[in-house]
N, C-alpha and C. Protein backbone atom coordinates (compact mmCIF):
# COMPACT_ATOMS: atom_id res chain seq x y z
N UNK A 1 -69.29 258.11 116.28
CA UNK A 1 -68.01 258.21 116.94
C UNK A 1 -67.79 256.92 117.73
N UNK A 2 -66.55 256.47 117.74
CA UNK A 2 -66.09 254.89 118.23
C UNK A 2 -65.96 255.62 119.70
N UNK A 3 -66.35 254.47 120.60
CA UNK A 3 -65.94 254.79 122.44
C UNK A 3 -64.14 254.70 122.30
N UNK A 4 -64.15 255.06 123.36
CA UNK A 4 -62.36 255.56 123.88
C UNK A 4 -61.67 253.84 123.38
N UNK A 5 -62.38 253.12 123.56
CA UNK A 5 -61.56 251.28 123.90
C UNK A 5 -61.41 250.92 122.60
N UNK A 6 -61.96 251.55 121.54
CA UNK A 6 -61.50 251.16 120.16
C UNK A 6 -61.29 252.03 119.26
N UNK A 7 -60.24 252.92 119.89
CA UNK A 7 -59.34 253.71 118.89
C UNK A 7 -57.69 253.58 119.21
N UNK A 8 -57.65 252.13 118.87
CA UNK A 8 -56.15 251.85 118.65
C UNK A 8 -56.66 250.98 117.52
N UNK A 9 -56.28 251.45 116.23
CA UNK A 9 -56.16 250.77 114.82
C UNK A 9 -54.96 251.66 114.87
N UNK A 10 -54.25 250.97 113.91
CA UNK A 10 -53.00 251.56 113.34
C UNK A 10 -53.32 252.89 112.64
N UNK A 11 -54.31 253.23 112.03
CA UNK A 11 -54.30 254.66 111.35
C UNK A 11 -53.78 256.27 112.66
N UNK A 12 -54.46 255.47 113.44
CA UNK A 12 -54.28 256.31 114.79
C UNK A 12 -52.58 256.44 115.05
N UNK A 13 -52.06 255.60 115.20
CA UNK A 13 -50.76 255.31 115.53
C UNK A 13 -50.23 255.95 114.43
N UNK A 14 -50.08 255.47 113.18
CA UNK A 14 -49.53 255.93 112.19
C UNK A 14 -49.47 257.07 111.89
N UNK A 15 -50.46 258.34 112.00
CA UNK A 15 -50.74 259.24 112.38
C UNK A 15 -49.74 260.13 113.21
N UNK A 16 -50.17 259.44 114.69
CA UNK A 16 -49.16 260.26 115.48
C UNK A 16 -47.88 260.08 115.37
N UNK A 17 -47.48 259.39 114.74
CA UNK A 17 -45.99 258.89 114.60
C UNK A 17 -45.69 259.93 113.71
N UNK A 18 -46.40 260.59 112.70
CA UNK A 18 -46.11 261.33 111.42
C UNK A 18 -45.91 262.66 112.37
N UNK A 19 -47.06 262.99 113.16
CA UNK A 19 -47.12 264.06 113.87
C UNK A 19 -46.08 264.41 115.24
N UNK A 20 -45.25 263.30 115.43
CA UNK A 20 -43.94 263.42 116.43
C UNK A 20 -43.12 263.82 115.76
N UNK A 21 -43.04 262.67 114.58
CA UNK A 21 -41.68 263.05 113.72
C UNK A 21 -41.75 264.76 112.89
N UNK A 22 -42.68 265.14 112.78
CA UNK A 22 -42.57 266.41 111.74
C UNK A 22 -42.74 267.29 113.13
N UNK A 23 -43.13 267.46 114.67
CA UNK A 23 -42.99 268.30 116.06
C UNK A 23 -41.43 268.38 116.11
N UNK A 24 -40.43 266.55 115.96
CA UNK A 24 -39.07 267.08 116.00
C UNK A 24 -38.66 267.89 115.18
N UNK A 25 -38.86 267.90 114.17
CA UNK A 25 -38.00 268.50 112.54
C UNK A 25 -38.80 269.78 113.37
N UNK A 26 -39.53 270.11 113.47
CA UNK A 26 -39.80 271.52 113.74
C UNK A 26 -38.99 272.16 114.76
N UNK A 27 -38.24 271.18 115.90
CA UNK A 27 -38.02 272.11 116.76
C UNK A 27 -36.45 271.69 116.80
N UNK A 28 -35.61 271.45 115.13
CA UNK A 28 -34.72 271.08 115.00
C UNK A 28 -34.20 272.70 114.16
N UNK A 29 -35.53 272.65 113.48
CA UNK A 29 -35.53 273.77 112.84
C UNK A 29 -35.78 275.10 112.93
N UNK A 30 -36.05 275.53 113.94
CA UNK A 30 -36.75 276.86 114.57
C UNK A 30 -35.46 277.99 114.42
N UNK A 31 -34.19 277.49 114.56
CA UNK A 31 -33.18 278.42 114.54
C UNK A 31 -32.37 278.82 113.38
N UNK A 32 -32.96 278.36 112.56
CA UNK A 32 -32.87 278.58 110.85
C UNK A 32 -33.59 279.52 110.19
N UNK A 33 -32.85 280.53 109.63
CA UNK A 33 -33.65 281.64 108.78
C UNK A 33 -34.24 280.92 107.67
N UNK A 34 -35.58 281.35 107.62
CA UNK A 34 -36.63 281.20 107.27
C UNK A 34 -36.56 281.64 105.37
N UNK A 35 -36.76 282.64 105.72
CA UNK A 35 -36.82 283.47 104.85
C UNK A 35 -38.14 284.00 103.68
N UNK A 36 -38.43 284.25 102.60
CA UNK A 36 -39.65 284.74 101.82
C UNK A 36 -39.46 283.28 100.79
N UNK A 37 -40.57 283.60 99.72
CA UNK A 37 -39.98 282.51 98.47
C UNK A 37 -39.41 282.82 97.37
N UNK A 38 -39.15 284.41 97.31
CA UNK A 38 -37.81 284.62 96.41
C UNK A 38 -36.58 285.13 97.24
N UNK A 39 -36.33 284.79 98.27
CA UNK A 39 -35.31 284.98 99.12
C UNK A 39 -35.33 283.88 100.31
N UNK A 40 -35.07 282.57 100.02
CA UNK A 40 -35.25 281.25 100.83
C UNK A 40 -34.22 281.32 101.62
N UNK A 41 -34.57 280.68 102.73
CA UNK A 41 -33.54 280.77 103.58
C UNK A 41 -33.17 279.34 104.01
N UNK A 42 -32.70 278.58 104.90
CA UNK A 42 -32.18 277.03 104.83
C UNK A 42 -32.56 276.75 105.45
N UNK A 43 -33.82 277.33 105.97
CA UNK A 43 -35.34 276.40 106.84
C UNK A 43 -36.42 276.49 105.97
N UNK A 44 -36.66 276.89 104.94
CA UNK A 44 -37.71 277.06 104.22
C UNK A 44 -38.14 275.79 103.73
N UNK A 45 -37.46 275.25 103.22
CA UNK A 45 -37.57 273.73 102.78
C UNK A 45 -38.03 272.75 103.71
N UNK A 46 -37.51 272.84 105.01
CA UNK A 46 -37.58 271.58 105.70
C UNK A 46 -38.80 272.08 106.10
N UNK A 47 -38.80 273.63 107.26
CA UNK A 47 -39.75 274.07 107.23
C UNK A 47 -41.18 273.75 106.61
N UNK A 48 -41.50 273.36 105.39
CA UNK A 48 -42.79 273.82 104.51
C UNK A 48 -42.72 271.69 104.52
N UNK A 49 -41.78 271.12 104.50
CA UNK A 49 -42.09 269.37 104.72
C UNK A 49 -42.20 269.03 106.04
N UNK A 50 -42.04 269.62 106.83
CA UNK A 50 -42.40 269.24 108.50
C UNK A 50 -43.98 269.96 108.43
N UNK A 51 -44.30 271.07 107.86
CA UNK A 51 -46.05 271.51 107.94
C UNK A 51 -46.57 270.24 107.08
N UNK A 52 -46.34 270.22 105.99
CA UNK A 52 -47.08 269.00 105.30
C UNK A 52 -47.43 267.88 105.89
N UNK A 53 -46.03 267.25 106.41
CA UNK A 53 -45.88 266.00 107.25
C UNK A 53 -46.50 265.92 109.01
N UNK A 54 -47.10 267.03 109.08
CA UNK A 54 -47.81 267.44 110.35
C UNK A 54 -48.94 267.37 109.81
N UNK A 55 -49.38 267.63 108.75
CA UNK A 55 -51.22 268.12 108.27
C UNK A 55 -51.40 266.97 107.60
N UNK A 56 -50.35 265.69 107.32
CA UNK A 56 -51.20 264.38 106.83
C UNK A 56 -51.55 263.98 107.88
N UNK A 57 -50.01 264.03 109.49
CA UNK A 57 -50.25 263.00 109.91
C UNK A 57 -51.92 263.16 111.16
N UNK A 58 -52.14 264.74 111.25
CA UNK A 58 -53.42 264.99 111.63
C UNK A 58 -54.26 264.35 110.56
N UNK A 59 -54.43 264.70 109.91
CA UNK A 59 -55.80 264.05 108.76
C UNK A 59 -55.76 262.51 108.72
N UNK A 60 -54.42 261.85 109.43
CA UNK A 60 -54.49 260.13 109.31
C UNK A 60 -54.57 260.13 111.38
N UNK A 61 -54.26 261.15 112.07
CA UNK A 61 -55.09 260.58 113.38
C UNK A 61 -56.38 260.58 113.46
N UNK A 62 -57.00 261.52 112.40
CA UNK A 62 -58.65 262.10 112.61
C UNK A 62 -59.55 260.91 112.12
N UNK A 63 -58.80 260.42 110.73
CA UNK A 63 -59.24 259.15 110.20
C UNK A 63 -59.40 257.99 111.35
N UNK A 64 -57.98 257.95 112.47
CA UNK A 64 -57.83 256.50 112.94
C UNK A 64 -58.99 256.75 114.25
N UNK A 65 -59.33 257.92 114.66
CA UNK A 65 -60.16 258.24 115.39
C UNK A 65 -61.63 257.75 115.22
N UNK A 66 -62.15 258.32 114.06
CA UNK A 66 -62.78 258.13 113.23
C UNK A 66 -63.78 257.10 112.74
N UNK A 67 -62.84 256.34 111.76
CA UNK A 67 -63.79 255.45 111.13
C UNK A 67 -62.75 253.83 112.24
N UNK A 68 -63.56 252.83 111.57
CA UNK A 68 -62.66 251.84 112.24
C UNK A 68 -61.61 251.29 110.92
N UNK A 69 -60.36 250.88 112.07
CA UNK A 69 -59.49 250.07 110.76
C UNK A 69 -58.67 249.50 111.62
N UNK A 70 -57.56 248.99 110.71
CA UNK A 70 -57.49 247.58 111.11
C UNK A 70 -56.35 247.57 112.30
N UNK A 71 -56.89 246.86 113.13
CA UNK A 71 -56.07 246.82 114.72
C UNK A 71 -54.57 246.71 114.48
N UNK A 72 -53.93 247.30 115.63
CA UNK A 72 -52.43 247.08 115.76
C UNK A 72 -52.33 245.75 116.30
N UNK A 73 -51.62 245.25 115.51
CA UNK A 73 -51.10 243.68 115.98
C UNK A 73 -50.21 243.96 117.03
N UNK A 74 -49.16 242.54 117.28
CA UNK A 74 -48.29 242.49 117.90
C UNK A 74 -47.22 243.30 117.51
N UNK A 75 -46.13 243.26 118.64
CA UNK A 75 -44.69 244.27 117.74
C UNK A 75 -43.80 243.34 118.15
N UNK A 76 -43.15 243.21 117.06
CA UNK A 76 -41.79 241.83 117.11
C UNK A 76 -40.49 242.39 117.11
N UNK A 77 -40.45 242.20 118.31
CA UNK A 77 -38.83 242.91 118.36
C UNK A 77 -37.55 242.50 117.87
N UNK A 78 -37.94 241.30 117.07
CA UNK A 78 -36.62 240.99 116.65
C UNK A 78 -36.10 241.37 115.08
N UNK A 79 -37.08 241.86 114.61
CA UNK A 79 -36.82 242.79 113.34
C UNK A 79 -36.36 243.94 113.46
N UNK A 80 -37.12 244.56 114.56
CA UNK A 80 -37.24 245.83 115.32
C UNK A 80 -35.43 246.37 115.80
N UNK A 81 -35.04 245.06 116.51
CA UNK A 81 -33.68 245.11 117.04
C UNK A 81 -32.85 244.82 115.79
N UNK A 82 -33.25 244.15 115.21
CA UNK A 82 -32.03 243.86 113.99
C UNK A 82 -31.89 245.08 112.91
N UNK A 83 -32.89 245.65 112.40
CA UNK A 83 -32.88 246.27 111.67
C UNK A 83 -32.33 247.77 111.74
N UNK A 84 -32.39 248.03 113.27
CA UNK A 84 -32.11 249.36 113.89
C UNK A 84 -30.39 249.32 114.41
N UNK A 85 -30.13 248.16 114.56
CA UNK A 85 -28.86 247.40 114.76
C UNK A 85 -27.99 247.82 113.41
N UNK A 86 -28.56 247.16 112.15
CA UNK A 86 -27.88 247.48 110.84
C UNK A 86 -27.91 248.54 110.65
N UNK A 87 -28.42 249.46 110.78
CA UNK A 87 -28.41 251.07 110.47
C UNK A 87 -27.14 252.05 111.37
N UNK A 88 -27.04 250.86 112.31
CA UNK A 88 -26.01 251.70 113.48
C UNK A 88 -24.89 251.03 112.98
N UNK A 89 -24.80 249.96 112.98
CA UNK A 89 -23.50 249.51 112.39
C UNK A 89 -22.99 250.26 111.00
N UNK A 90 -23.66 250.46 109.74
CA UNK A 90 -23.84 251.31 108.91
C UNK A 90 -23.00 252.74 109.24
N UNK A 91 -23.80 253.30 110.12
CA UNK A 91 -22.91 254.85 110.46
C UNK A 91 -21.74 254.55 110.88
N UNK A 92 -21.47 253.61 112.15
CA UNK A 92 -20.16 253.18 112.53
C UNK A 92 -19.41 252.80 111.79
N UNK A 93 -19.82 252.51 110.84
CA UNK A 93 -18.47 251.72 109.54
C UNK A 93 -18.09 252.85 108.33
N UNK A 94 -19.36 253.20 107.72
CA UNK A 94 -19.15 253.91 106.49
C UNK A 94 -18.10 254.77 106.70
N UNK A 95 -17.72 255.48 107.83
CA UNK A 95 -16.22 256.20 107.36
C UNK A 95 -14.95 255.40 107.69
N UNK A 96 -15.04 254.70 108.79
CA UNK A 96 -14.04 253.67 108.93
C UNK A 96 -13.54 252.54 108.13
N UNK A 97 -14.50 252.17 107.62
CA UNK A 97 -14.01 250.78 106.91
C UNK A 97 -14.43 250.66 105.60
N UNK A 98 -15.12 251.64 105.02
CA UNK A 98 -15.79 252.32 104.03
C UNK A 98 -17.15 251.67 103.50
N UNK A 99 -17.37 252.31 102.00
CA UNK A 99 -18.72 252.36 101.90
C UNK A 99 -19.14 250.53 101.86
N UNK A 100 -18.17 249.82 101.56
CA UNK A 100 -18.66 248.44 100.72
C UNK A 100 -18.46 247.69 101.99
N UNK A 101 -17.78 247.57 102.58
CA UNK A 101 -18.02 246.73 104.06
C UNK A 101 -19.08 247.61 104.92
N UNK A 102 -19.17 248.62 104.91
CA UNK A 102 -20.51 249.24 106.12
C UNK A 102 -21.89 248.62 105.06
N UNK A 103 -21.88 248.85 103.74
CA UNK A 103 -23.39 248.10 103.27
C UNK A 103 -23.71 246.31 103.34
N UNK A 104 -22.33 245.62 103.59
CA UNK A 104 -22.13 244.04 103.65
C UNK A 104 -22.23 243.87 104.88
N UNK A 105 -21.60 244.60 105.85
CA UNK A 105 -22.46 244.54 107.21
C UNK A 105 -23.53 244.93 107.61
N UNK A 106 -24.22 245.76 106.75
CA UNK A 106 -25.51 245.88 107.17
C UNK A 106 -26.57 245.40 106.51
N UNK A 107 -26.18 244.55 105.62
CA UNK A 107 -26.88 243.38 104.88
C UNK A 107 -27.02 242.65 106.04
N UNK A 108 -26.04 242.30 106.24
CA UNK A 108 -25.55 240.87 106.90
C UNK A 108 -26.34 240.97 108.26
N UNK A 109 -26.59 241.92 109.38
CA UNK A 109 -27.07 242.05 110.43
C UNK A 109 -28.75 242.06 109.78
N UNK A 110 -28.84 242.75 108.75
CA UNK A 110 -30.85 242.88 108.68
C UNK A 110 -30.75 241.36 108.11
N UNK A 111 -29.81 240.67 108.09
CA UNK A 111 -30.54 239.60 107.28
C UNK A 111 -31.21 238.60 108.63
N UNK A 112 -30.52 238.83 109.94
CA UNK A 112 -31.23 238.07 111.11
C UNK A 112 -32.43 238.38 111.59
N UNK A 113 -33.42 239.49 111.04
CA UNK A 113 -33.99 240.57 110.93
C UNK A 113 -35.57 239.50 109.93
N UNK A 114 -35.20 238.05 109.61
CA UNK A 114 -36.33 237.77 109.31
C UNK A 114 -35.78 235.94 108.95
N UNK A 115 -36.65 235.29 109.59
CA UNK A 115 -36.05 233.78 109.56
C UNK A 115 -36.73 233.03 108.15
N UNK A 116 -36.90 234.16 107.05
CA UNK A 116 -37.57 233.63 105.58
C UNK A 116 -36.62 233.97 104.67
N UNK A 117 -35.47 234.54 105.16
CA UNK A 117 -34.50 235.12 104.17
C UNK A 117 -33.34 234.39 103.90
N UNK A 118 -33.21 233.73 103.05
CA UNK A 118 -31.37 232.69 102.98
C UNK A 118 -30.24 234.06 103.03
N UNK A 119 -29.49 232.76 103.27
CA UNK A 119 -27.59 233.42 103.34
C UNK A 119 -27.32 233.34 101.97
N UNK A 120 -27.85 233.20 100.95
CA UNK A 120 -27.73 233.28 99.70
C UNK A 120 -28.42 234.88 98.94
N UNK A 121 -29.43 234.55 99.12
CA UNK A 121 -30.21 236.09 98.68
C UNK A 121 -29.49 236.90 99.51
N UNK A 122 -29.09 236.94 101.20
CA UNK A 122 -28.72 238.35 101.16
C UNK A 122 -27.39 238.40 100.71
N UNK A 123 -26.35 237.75 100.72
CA UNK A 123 -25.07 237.87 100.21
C UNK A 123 -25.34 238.95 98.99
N UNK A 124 -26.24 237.94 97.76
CA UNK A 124 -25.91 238.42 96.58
C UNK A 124 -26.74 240.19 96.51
N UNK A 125 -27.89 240.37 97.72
CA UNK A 125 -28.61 241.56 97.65
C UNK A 125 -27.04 242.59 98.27
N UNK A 126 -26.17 242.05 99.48
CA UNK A 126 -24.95 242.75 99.74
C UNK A 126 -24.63 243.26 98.97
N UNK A 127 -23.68 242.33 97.81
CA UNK A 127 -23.09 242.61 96.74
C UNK A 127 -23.35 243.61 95.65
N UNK A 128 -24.88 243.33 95.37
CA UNK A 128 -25.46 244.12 94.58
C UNK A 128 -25.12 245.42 94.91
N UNK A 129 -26.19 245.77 96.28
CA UNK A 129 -26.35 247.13 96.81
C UNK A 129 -24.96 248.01 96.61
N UNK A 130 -23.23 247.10 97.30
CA UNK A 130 -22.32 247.16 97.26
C UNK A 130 -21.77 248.30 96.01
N UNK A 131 -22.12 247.38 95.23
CA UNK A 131 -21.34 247.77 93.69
C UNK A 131 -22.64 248.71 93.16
N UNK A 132 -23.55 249.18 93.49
CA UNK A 132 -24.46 249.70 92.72
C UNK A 132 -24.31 250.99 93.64
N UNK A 133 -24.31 251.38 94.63
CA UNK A 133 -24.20 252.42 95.86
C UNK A 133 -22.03 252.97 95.46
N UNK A 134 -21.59 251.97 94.80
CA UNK A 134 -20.43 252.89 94.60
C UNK A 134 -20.20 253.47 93.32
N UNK A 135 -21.05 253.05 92.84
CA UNK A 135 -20.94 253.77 90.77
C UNK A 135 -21.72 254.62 91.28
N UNK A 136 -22.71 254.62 91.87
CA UNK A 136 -23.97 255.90 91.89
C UNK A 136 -23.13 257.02 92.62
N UNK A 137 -22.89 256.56 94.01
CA UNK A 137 -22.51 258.04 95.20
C UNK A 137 -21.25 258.19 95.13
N UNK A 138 -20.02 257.32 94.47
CA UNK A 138 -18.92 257.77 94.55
C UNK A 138 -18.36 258.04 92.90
N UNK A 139 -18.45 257.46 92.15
CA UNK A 139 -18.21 257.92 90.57
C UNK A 139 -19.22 258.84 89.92
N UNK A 140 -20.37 258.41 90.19
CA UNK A 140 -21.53 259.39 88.95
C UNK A 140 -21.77 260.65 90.24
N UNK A 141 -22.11 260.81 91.35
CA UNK A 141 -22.37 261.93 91.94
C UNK A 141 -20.98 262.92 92.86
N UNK A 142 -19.88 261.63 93.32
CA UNK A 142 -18.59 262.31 93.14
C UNK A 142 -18.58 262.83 94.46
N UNK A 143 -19.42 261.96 95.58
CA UNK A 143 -19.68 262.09 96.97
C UNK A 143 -17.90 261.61 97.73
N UNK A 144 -17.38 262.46 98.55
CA UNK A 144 -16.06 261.74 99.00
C UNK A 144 -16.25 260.54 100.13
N UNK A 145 -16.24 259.66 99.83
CA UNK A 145 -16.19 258.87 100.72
C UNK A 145 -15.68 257.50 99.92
N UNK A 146 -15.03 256.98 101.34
CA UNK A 146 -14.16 255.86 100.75
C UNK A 146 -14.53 254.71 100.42
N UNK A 147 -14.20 253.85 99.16
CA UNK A 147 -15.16 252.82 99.14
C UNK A 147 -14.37 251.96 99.61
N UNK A 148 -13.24 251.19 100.11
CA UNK A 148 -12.68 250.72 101.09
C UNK A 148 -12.17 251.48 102.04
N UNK A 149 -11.51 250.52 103.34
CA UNK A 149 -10.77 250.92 104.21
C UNK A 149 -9.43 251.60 103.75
């Protein structure tokens, strides 16, 4: 067994992070009928992936506890901020200004999000995503949402 001062490796972290996120979904979900498995109810599902996602992320704290692995580095907040930035801009746009400007702005913000990436690659990754996210969710699956303003 490792002393208390060297159990911060990322398995540890990674772990509890699994085990917060599947504690929320649980207590998002508690007021949802449940139900049997030939009579499901519209917690059953999330229900039975929040237990899963609780029993890895124990079996990956027990590991980070455990054996040794590899240390948590630094945390760089400027990916951190950019990237969480594009995701918000994203919700704020997609009904307003629709689907193809909320994904070109949120190209465009993750692209500050890493100083190895040109204004070339992300444009054309924009574009792509753009036109590939509106044949998929608005023609082939027939999702309502607007692909312009």
């Amino acid at each position: 067994m490792k002393s208390l001062t060297q159990r911060g490796n990322s398995d540890f972290y990674t772990g509890l992070l699994l085990v917060v996120i599947a504690a929320i979904a649980l207590i998002y979900i508690r007021t949802l009928t449940i139900g049997t498995v030939l009579d499901m109810g519209p917690g059953y599902f999330p229900l039975g992936l929040a237990l899963i996602l609780m029993g890895m992320g124990l079996v990956i704290v027990v590991k980070g506890l455990t054996t040794a692995g590899v240390p948590v580095g630094t945390i760089h907040l400027r990916p951190l901020c950019f990237i969480l930035l594009s995701f918000a801009a994203f919700g704020l746009l997609v009904e307003r200004a629709g689907l193809i400007i909320a994904i070109l702005a949120q190209v465009g913000l993750a692209h500050f999000a890493s100083r190895e990436t040109t204004w070339l690659a992300s444009a054309i990754t924009g574009v792509l995503l753009s036109i590939a996210s509106s044949v998929v969710f608005v023609w082939l699956l027939k999702i309502p949402v607007n692909v312009l303003p």
